[in-house]
PDB file of N, CA and C in Angstrom:
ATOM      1  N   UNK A   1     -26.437  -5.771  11.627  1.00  0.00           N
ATOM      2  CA  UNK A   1     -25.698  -5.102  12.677  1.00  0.00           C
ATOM      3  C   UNK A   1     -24.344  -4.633  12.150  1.00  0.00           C
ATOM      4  N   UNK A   2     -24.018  -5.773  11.200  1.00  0.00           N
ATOM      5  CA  UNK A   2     -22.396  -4.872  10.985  1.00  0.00           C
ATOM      6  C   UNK A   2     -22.331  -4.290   9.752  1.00  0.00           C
ATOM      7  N   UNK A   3     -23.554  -4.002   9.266  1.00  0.00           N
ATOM      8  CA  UNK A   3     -23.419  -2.731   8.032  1.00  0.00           C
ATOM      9  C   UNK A   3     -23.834  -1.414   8.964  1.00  0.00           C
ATOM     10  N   UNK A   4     -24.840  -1.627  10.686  1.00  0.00           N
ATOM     11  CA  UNK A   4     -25.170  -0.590  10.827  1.00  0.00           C
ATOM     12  C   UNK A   4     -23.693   0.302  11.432  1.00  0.00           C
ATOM     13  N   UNK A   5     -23.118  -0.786  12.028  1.00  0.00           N
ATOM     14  CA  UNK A   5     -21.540  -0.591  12.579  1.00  0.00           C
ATOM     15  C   UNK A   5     -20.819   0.157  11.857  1.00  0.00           C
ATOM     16  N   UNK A   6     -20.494  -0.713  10.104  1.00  0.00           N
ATOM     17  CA  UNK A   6     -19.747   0.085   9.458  1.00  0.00           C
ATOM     18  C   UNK A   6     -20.118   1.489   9.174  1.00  0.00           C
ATOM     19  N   UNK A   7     -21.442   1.998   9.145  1.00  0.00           N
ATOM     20  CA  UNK A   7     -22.178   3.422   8.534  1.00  0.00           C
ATOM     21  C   UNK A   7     -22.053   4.329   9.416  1.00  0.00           C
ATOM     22  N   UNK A   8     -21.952   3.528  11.162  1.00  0.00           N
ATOM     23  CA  UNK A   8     -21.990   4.733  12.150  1.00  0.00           C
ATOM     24  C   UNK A   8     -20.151   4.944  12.214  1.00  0.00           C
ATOM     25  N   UNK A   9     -19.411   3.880  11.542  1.00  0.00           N
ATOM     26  CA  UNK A   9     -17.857   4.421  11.784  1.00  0.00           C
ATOM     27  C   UNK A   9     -17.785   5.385  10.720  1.00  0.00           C
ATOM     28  N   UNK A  10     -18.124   4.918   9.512  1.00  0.00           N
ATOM     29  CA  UNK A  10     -17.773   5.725   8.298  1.00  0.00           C
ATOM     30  C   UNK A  10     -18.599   7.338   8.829  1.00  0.00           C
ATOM     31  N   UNK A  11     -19.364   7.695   9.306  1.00  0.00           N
ATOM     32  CA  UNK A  11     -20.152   8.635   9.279  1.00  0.00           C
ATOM     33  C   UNK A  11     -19.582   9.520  10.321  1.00  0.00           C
ATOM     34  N   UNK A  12     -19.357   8.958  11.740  1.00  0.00           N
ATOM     35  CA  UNK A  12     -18.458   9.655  12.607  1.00  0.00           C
ATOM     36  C   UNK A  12     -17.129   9.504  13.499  1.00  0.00           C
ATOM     37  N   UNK A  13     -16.461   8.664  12.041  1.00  0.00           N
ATOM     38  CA  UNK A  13     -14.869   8.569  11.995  1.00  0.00           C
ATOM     39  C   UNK A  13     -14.242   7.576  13.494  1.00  0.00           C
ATOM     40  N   UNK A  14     -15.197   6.730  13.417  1.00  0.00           N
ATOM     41  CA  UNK A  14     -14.852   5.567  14.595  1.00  0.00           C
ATOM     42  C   UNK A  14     -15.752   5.911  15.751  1.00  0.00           C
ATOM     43  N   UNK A  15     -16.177   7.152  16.281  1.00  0.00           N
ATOM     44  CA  UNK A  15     -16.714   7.124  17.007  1.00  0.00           C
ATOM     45  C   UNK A  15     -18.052   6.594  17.718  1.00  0.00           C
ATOM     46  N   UNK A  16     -18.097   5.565  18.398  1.00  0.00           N
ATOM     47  CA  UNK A  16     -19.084   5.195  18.581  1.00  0.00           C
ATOM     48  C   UNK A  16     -20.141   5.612  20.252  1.00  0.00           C
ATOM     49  N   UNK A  17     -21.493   5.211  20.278  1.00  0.00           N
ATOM     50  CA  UNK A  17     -22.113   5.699  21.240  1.00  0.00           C
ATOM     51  C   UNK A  17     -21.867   4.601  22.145  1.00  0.00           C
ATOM     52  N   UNK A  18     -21.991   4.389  23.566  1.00  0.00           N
ATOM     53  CA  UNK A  18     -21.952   3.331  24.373  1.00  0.00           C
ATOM     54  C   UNK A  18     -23.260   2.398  24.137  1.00  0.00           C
ATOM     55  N   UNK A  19     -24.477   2.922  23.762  1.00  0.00           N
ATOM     56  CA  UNK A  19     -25.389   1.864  23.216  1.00  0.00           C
ATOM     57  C   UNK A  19     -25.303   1.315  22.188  1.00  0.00           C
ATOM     58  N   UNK A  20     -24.876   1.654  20.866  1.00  0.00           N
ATOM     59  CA  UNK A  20     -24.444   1.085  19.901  1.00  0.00           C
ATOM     60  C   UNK A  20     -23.325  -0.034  20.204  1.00  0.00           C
ATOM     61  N   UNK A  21     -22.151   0.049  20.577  1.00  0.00           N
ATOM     62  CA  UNK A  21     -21.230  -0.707  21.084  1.00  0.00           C
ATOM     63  C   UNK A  21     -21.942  -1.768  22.189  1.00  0.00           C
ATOM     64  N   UNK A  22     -23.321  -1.614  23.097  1.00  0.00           N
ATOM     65  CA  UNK A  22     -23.310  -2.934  23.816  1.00  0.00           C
ATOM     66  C   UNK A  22     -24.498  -3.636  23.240  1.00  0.00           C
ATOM     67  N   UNK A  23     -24.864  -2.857  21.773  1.00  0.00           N
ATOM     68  CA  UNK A  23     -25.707  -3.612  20.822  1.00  0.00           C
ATOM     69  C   UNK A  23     -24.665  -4.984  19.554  1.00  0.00           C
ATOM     70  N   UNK A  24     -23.246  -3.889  19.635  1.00  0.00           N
ATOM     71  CA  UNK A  24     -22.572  -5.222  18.473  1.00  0.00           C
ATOM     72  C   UNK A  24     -22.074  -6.184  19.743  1.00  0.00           C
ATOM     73  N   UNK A  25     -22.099  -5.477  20.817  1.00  0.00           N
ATOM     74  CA  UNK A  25     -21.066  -6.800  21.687  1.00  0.00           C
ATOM     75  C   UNK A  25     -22.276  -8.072  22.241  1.00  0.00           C
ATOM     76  N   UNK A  26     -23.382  -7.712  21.731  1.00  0.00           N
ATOM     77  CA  UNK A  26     -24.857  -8.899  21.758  1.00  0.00           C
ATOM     78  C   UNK A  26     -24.755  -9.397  20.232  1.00  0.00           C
ATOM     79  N   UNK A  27     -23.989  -9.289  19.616  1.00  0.00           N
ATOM     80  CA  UNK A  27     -24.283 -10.092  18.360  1.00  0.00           C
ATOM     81  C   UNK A  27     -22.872 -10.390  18.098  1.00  0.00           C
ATOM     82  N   UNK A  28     -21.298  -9.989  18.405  1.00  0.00           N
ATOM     83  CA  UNK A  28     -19.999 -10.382  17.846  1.00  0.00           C
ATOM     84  C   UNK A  28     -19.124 -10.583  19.547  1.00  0.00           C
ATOM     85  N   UNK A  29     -18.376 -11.665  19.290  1.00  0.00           N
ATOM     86  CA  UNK A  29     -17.466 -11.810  20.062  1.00  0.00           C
ATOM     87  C   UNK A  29     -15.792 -10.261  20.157  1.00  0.00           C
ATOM     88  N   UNK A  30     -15.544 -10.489  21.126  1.00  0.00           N
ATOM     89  CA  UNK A  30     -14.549  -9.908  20.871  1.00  0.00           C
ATOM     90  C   UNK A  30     -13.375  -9.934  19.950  1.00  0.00           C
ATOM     91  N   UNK A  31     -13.279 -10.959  19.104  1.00  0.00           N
ATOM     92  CA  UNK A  31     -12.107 -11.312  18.001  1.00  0.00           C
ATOM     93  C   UNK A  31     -13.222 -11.025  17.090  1.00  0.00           C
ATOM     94  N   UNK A  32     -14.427 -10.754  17.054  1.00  0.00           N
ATOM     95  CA  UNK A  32     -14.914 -10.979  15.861  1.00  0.00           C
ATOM     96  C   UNK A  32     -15.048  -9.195  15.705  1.00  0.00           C
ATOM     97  N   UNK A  33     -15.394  -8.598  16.585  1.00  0.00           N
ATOM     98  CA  UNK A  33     -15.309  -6.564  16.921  1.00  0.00           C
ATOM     99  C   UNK A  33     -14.099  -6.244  16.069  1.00  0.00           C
ATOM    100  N   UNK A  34     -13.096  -7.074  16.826  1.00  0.00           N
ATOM    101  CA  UNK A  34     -12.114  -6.278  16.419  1.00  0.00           C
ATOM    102  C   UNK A  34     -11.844  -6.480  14.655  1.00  0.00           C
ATOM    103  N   UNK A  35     -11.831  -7.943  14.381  1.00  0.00           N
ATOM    104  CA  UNK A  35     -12.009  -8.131  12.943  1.00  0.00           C
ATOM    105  C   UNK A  35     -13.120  -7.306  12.130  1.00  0.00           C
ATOM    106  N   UNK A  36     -13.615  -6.654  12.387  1.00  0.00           N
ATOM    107  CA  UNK A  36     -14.608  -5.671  12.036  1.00  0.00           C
ATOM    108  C   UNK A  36     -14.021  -4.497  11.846  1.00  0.00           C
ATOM    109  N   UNK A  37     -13.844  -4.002  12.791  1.00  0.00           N
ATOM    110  CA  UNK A  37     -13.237  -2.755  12.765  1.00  0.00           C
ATOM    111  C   UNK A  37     -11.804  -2.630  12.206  1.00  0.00           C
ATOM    112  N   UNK A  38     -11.076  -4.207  11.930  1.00  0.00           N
ATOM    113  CA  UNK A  38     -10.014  -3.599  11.087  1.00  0.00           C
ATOM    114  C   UNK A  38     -10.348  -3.564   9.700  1.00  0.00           C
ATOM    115  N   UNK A  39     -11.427  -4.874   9.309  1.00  0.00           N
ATOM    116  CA  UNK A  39     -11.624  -4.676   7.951  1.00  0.00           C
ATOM    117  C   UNK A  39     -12.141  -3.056   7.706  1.00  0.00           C
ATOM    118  N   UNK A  40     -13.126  -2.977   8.222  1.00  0.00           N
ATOM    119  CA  UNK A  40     -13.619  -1.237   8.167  1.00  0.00           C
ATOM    120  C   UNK A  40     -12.416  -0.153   7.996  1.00  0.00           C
ATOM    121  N   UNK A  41     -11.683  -0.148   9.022  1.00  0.00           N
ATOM    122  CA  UNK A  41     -10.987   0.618   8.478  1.00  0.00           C
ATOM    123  C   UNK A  41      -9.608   0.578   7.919  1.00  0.00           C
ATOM    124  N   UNK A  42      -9.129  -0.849   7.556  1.00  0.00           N
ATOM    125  CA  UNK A  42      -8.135  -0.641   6.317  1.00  0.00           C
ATOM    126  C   UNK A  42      -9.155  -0.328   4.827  1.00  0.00           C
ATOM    127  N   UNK A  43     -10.359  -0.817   4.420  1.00  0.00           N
ATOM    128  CA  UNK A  43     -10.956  -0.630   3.550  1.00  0.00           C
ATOM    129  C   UNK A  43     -10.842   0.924   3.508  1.00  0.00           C
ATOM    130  N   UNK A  44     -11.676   1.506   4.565  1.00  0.00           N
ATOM    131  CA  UNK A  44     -11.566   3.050   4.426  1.00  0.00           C
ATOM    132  C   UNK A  44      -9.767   3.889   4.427  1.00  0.00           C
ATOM    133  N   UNK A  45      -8.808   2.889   4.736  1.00  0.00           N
ATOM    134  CA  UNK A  45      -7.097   3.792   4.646  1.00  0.00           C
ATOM    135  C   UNK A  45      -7.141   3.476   3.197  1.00  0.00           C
ATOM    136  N   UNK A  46      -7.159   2.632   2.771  1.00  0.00           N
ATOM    137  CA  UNK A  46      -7.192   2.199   1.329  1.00  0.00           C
ATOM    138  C   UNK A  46      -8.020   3.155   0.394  1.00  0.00           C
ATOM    139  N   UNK A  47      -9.364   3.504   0.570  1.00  0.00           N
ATOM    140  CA  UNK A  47     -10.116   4.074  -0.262  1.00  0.00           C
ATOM    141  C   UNK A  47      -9.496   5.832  -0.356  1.00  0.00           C
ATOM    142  N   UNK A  48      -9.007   6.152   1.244  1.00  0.00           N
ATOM    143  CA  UNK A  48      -8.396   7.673   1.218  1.00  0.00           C
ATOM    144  C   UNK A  48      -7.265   7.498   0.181  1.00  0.00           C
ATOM    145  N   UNK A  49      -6.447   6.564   0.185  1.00  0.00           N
ATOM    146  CA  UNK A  49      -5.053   6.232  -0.662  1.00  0.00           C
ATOM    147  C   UNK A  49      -5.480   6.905  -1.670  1.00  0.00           C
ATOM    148  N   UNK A  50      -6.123   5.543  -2.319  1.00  0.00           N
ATOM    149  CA  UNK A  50      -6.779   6.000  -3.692  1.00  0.00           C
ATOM    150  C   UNK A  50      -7.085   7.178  -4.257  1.00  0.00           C
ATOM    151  N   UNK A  51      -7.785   8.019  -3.331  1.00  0.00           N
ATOM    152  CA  UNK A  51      -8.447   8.926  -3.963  1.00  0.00           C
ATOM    153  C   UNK A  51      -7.405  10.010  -3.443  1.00  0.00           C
ATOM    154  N   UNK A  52      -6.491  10.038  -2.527  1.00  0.00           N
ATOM    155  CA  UNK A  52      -5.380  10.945  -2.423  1.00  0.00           C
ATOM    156  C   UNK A  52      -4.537  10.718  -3.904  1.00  0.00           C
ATOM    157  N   UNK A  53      -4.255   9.686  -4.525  1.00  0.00           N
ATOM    158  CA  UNK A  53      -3.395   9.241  -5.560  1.00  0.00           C
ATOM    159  C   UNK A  53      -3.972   9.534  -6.710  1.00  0.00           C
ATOM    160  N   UNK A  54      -5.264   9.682  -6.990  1.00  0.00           N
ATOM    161  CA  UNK A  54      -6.264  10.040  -7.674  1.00  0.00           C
ATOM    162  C   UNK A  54      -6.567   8.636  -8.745  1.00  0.00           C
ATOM    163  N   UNK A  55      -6.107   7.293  -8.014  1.00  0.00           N
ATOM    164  CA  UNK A  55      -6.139   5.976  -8.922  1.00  0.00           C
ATOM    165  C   UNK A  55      -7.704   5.833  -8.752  1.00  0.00           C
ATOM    166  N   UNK A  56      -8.214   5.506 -10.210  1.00  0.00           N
ATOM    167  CA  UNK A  56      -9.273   5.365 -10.271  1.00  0.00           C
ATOM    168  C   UNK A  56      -9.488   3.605 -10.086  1.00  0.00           C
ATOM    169  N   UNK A  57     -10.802   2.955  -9.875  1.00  0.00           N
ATOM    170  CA  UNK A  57     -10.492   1.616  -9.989  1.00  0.00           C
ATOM    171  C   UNK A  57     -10.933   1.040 -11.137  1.00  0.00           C
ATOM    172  N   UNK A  58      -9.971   0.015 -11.553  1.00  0.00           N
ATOM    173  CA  UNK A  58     -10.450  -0.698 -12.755  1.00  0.00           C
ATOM    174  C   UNK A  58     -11.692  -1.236 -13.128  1.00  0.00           C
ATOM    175  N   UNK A  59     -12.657  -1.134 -14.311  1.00  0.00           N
ATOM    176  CA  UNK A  59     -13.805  -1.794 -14.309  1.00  0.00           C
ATOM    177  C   UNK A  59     -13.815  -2.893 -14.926  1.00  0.00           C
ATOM    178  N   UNK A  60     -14.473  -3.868 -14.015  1.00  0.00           N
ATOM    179  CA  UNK A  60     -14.650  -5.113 -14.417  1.00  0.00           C
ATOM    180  C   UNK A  60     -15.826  -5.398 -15.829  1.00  0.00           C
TER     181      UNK A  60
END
């Protein structure tokens, strides 16, 4: 559920459908939504950074 979450934010920029949303709120609490959606999208402010800065990432 919360990779399908993250793919439908990444894909249409947070927007979600009202069935999708009362499908994560049957599997995550409300502290747990919102912890979702911030990891999601500081990961994604972070990744625009990057690639605005043109920093590539280090390989391990």
């Amino acid at each position: 559920m919360a990779l399908e979450l993250t793919d439908h934010i990444m894909a249409y920029h947070g927007q979600l459908p009202e069935e999708l949303y009362q499908r994560v709120k049957k599997h995550f609490t409300d502290q747990e939504i919102i912890a979702l959606f911030w990891q999601i999208g500081s990961k994604n402010a972070a990744n625009w950074f990057l690639i605005a800065m043109q920093i590539e990432q280090e390989k391990k």
